[in-house]
PDB file of N, CA and C in Angstrom:
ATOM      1  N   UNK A   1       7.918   6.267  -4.080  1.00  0.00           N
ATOM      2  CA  UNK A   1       8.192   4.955  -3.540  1.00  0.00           C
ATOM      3  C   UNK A   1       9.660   4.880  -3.146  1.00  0.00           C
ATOM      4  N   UNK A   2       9.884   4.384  -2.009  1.00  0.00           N
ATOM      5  CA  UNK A   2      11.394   3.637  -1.701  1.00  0.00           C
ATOM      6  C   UNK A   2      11.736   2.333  -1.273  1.00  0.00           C
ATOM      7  N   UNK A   3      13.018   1.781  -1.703  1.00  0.00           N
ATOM      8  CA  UNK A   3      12.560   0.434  -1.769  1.00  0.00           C
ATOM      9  C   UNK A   3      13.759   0.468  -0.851  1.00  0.00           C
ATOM     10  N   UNK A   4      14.156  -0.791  -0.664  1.00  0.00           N
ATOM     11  CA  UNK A   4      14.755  -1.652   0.217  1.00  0.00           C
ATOM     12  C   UNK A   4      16.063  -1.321  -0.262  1.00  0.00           C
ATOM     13  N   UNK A   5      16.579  -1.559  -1.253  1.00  0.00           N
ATOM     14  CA  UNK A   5      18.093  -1.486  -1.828  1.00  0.00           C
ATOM     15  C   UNK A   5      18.397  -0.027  -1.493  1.00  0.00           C
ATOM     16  N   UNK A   6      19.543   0.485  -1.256  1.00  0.00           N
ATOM     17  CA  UNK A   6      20.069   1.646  -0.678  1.00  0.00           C
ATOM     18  C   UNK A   6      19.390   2.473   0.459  1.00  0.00           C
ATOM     19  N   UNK A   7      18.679   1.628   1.221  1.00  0.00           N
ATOM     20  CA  UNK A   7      17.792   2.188   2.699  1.00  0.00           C
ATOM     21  C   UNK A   7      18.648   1.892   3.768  1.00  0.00           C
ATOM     22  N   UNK A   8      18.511   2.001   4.908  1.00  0.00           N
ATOM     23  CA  UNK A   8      19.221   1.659   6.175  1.00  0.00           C
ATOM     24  C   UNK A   8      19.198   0.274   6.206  1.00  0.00           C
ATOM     25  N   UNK A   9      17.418  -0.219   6.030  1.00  0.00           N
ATOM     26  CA  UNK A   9      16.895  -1.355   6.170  1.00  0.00           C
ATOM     27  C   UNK A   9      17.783  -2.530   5.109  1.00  0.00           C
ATOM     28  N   UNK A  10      18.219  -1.922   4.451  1.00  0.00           N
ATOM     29  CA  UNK A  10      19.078  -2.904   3.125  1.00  0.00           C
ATOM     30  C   UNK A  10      19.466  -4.211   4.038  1.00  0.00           C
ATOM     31  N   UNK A  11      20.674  -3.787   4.842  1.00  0.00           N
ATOM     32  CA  UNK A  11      21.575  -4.959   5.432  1.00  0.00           C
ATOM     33  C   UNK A  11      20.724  -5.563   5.814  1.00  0.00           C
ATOM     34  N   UNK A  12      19.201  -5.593   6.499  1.00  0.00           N
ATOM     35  CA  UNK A  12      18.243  -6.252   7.476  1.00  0.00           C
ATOM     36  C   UNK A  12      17.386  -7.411   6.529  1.00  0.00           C
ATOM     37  N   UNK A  13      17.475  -7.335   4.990  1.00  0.00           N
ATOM     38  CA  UNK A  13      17.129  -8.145   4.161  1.00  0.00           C
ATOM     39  C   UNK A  13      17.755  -8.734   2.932  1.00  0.00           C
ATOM     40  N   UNK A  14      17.328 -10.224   2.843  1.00  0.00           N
ATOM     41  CA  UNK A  14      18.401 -10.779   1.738  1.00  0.00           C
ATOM     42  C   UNK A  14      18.429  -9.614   0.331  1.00  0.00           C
ATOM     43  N   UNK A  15      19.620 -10.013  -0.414  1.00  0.00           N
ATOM     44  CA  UNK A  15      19.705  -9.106  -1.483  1.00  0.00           C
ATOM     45  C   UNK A  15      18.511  -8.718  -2.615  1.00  0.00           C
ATOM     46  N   UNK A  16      17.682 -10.457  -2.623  1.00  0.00           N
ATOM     47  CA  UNK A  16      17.368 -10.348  -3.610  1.00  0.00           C
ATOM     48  C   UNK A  16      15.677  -9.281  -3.393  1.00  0.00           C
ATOM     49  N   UNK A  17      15.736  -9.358  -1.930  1.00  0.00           N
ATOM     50  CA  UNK A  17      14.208  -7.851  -1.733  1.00  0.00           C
ATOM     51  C   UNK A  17      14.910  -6.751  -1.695  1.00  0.00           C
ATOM     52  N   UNK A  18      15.843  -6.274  -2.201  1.00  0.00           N
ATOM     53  CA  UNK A  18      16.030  -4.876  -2.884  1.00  0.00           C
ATOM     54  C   UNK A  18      15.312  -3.944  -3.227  1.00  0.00           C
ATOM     55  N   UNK A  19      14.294  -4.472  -4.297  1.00  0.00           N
ATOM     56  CA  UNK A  19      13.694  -3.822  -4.803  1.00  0.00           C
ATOM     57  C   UNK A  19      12.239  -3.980  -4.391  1.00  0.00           C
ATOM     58  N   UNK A  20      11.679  -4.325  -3.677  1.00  0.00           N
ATOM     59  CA  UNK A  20      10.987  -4.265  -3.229  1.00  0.00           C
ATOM     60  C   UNK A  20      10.783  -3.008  -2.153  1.00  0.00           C
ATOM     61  N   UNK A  21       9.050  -2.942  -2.415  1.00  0.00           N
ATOM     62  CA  UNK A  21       8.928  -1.709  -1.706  1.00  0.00           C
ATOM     63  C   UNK A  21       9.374  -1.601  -0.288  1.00  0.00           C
ATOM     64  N   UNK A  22       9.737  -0.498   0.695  1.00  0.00           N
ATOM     65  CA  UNK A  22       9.616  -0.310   1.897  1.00  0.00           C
ATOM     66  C   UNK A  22       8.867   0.662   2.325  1.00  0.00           C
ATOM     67  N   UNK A  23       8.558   1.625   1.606  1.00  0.00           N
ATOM     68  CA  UNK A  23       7.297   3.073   1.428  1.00  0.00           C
ATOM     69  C   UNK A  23       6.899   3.332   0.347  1.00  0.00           C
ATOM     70  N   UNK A  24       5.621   3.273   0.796  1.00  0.00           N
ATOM     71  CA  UNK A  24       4.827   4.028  -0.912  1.00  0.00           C
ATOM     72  C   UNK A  24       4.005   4.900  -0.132  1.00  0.00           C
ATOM     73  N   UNK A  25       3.480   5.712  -0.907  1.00  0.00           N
ATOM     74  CA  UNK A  25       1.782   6.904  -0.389  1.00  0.00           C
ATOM     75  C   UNK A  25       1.759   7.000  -1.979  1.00  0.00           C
ATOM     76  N   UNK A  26      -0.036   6.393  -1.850  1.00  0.00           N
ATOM     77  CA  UNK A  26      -0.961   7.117  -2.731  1.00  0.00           C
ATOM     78  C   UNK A  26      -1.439   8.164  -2.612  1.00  0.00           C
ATOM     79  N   UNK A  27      -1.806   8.979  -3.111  1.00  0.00           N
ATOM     80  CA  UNK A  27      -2.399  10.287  -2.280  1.00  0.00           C
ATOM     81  C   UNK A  27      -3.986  10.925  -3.709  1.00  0.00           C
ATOM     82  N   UNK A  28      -4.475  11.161  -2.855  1.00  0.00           N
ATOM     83  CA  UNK A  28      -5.552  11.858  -3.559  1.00  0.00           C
ATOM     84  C   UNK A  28      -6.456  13.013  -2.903  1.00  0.00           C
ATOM     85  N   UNK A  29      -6.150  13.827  -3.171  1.00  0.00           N
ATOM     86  CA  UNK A  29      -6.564  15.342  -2.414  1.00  0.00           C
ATOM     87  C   UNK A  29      -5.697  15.457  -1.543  1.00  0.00           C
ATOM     88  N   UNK A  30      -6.414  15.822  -0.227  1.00  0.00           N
ATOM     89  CA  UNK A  30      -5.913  15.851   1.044  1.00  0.00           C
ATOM     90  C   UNK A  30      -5.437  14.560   1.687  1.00  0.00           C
ATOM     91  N   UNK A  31      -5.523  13.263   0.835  1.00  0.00           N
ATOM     92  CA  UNK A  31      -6.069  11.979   1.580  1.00  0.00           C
ATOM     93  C   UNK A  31      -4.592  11.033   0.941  1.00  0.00           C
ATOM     94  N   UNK A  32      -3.935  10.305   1.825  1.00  0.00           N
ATOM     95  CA  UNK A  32      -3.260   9.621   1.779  1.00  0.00           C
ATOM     96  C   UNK A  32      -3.022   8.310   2.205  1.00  0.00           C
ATOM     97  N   UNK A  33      -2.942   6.871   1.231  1.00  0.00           N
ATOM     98  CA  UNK A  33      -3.080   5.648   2.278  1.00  0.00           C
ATOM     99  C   UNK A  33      -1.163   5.355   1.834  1.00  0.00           C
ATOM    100  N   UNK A  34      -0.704   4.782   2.951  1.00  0.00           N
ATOM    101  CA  UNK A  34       0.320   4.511   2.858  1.00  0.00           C
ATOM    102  C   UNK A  34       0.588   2.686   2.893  1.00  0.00           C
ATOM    103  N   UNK A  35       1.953   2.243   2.032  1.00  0.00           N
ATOM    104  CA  UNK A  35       1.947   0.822   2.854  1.00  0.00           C
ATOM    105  C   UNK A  35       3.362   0.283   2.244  1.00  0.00           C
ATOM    106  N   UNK A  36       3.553  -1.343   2.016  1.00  0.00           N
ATOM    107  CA  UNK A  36       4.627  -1.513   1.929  1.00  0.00           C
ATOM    108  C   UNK A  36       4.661  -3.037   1.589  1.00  0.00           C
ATOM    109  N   UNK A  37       6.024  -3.782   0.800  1.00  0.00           N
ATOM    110  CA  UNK A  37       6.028  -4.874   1.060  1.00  0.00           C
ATOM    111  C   UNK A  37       6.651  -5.593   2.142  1.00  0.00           C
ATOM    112  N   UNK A  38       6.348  -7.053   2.392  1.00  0.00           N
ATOM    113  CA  UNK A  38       6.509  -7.533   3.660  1.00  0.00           C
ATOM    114  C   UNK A  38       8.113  -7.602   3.920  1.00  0.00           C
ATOM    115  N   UNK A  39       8.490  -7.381   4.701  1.00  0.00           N
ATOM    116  CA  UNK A  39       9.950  -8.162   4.942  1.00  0.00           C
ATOM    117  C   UNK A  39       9.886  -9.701   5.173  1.00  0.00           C
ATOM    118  N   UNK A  40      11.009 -10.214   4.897  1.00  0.00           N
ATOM    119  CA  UNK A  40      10.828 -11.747   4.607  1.00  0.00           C
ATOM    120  C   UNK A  40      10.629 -12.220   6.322  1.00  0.00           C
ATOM    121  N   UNK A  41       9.897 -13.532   6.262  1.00  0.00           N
ATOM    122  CA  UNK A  41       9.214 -14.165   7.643  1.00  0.00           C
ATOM    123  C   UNK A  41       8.353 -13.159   8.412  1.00  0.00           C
ATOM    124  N   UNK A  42       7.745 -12.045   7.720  1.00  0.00           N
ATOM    125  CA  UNK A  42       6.482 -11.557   8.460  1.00  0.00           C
ATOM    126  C   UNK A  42       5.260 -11.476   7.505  1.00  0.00           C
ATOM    127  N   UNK A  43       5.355 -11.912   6.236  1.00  0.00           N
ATOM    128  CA  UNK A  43       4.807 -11.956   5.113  1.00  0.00           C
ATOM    129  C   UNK A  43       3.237 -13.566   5.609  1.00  0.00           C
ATOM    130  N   UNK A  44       1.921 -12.744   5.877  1.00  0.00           N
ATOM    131  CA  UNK A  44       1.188 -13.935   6.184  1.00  0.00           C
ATOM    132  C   UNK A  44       0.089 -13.685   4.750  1.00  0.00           C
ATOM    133  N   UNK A  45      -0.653 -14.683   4.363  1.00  0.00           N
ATOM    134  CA  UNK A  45      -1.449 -14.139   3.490  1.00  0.00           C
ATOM    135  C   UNK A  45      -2.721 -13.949   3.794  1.00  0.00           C
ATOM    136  N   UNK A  46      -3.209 -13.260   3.200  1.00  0.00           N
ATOM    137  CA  UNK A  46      -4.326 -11.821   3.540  1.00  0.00           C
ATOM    138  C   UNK A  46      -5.420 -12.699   3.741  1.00  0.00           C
ATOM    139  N   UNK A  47      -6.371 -12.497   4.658  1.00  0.00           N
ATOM    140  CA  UNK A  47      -7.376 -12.928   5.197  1.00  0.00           C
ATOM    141  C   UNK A  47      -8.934 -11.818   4.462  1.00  0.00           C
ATOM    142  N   UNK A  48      -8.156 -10.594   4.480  1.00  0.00           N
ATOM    143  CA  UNK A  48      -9.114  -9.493   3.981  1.00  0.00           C
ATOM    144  C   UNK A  48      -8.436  -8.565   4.260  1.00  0.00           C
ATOM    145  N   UNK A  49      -8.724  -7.126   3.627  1.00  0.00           N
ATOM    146  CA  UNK A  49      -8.840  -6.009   4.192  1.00  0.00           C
ATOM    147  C   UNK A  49      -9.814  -4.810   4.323  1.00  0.00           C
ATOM    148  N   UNK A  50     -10.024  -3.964   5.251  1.00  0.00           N
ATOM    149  CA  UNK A  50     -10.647  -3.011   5.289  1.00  0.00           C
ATOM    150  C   UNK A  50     -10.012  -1.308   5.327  1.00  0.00           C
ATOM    151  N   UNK A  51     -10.961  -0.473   4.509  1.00  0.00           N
ATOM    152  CA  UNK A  51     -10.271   0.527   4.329  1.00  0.00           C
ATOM    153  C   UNK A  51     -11.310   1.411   4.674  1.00  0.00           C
ATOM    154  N   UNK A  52     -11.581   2.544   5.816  1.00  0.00           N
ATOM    155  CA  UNK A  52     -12.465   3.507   5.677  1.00  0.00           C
ATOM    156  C   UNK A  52     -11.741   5.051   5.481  1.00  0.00           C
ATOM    157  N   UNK A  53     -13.043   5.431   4.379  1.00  0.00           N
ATOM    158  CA  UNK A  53     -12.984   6.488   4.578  1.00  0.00           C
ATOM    159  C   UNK A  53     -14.060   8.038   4.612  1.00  0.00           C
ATOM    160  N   UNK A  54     -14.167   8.802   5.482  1.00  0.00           N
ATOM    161  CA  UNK A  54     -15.236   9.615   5.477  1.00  0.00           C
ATOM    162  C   UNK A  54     -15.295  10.554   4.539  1.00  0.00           C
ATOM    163  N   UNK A  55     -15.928  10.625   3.135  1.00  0.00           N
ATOM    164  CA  UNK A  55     -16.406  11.668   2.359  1.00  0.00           C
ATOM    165  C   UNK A  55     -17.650  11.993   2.189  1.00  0.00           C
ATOM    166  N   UNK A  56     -18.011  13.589   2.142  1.00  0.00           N
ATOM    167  CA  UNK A  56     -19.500  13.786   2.184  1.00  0.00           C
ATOM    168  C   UNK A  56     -19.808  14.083   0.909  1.00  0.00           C
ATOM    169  N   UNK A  57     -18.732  14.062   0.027  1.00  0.00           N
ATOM    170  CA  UNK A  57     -19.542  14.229  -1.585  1.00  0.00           C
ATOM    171  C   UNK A  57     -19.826  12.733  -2.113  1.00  0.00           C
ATOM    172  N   UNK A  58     -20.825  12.427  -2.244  1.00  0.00           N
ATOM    173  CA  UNK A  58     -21.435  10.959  -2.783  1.00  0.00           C
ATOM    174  C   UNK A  58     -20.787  10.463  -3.838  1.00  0.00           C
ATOM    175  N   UNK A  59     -20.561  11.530  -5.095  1.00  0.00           N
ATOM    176  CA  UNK A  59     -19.923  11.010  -6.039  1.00  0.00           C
ATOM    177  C   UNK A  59     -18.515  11.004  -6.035  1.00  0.00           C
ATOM    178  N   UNK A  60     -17.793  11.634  -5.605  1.00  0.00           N
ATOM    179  CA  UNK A  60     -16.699  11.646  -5.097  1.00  0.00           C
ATOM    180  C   UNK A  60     -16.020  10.436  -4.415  1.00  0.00           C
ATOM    181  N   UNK A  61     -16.852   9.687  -3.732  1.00  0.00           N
ATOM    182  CA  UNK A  61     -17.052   8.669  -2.312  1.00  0.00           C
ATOM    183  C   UNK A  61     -16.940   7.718  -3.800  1.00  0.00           C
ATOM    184  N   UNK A  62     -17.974   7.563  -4.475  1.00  0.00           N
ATOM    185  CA  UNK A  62     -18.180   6.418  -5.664  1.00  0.00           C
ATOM    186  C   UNK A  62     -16.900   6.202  -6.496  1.00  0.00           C
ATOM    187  N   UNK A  63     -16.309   7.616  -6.593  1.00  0.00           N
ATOM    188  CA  UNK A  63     -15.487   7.428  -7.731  1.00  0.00           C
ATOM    189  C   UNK A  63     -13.872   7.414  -7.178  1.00  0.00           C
ATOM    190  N   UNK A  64     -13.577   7.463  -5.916  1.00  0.00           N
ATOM    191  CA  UNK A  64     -12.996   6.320  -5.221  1.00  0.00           C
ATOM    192  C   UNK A  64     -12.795   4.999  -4.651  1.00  0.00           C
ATOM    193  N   UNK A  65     -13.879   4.753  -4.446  1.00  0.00           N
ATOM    194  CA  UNK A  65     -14.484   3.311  -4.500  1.00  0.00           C
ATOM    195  C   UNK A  65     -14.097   2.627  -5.740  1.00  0.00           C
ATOM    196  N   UNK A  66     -14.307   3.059  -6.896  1.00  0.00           N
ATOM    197  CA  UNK A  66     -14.162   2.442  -8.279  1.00  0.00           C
ATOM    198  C   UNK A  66     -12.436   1.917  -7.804  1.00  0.00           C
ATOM    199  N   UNK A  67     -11.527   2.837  -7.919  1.00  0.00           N
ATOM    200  CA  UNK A  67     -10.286   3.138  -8.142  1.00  0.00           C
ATOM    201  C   UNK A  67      -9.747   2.574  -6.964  1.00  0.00           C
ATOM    202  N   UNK A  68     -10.202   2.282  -5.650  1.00  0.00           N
ATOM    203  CA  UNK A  68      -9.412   1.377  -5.488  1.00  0.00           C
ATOM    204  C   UNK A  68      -9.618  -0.393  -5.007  1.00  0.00           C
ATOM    205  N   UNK A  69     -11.045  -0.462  -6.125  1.00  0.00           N
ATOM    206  CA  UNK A  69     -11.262  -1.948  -6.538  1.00  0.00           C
ATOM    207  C   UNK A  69     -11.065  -2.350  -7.615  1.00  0.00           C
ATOM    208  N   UNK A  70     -10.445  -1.381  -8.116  1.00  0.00           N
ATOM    209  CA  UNK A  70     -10.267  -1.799  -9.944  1.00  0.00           C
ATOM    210  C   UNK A  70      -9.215  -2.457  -9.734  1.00  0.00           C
ATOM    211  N   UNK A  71      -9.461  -3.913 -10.437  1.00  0.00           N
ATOM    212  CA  UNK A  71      -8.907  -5.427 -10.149  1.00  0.00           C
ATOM    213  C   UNK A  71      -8.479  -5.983  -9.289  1.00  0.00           C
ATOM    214  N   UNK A  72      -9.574  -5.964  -8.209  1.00  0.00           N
ATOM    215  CA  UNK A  72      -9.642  -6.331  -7.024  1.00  0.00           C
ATOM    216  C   UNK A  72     -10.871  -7.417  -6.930  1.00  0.00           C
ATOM    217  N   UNK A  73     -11.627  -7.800  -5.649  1.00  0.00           N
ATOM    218  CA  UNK A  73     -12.481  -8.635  -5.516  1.00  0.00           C
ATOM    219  C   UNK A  73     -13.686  -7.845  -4.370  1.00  0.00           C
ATOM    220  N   UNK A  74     -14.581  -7.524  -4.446  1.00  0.00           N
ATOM    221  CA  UNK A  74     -15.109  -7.294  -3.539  1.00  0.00           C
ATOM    222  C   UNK A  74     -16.575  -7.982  -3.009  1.00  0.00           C
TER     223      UNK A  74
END
């Protein structure tokens, strides 16, 4: 993860989103989702999201699924 405090992006946000993310990657196998927190005034709240992804092992497919709804809503 890298956050906001000591990035280029620093000066471009008030002090106190420092620490807030600007890059993360999860990664699992070959497979990586990336993302970030909002910078201030582009921050809208979430309507939904969608995430695909193509795996042909079934259980594999399931036991990602678990992990990234665990404490979530679906």
């Amino acid at each position: 993860m890298m956050t906001f405090a000591g990035s280029p992006a620093e000066v471009e946000v008030p002090p106190e989103f420092g620490p807030k993310i600007m890059h993360t990657q999860l990664t699992f196998g070959d497979w990586a989702i990336m993302g970030s927190d909002c910078p201030p005034g582009q921050y809208q709240v979430p309507q939904g999201i969608s995430v695909s992804l193509q795996i042909s092992d079934p259980g594999k497919a399931e036991h990602i699924f678990a992990a990234l709804a665990e404490g979530g809503s679906i």
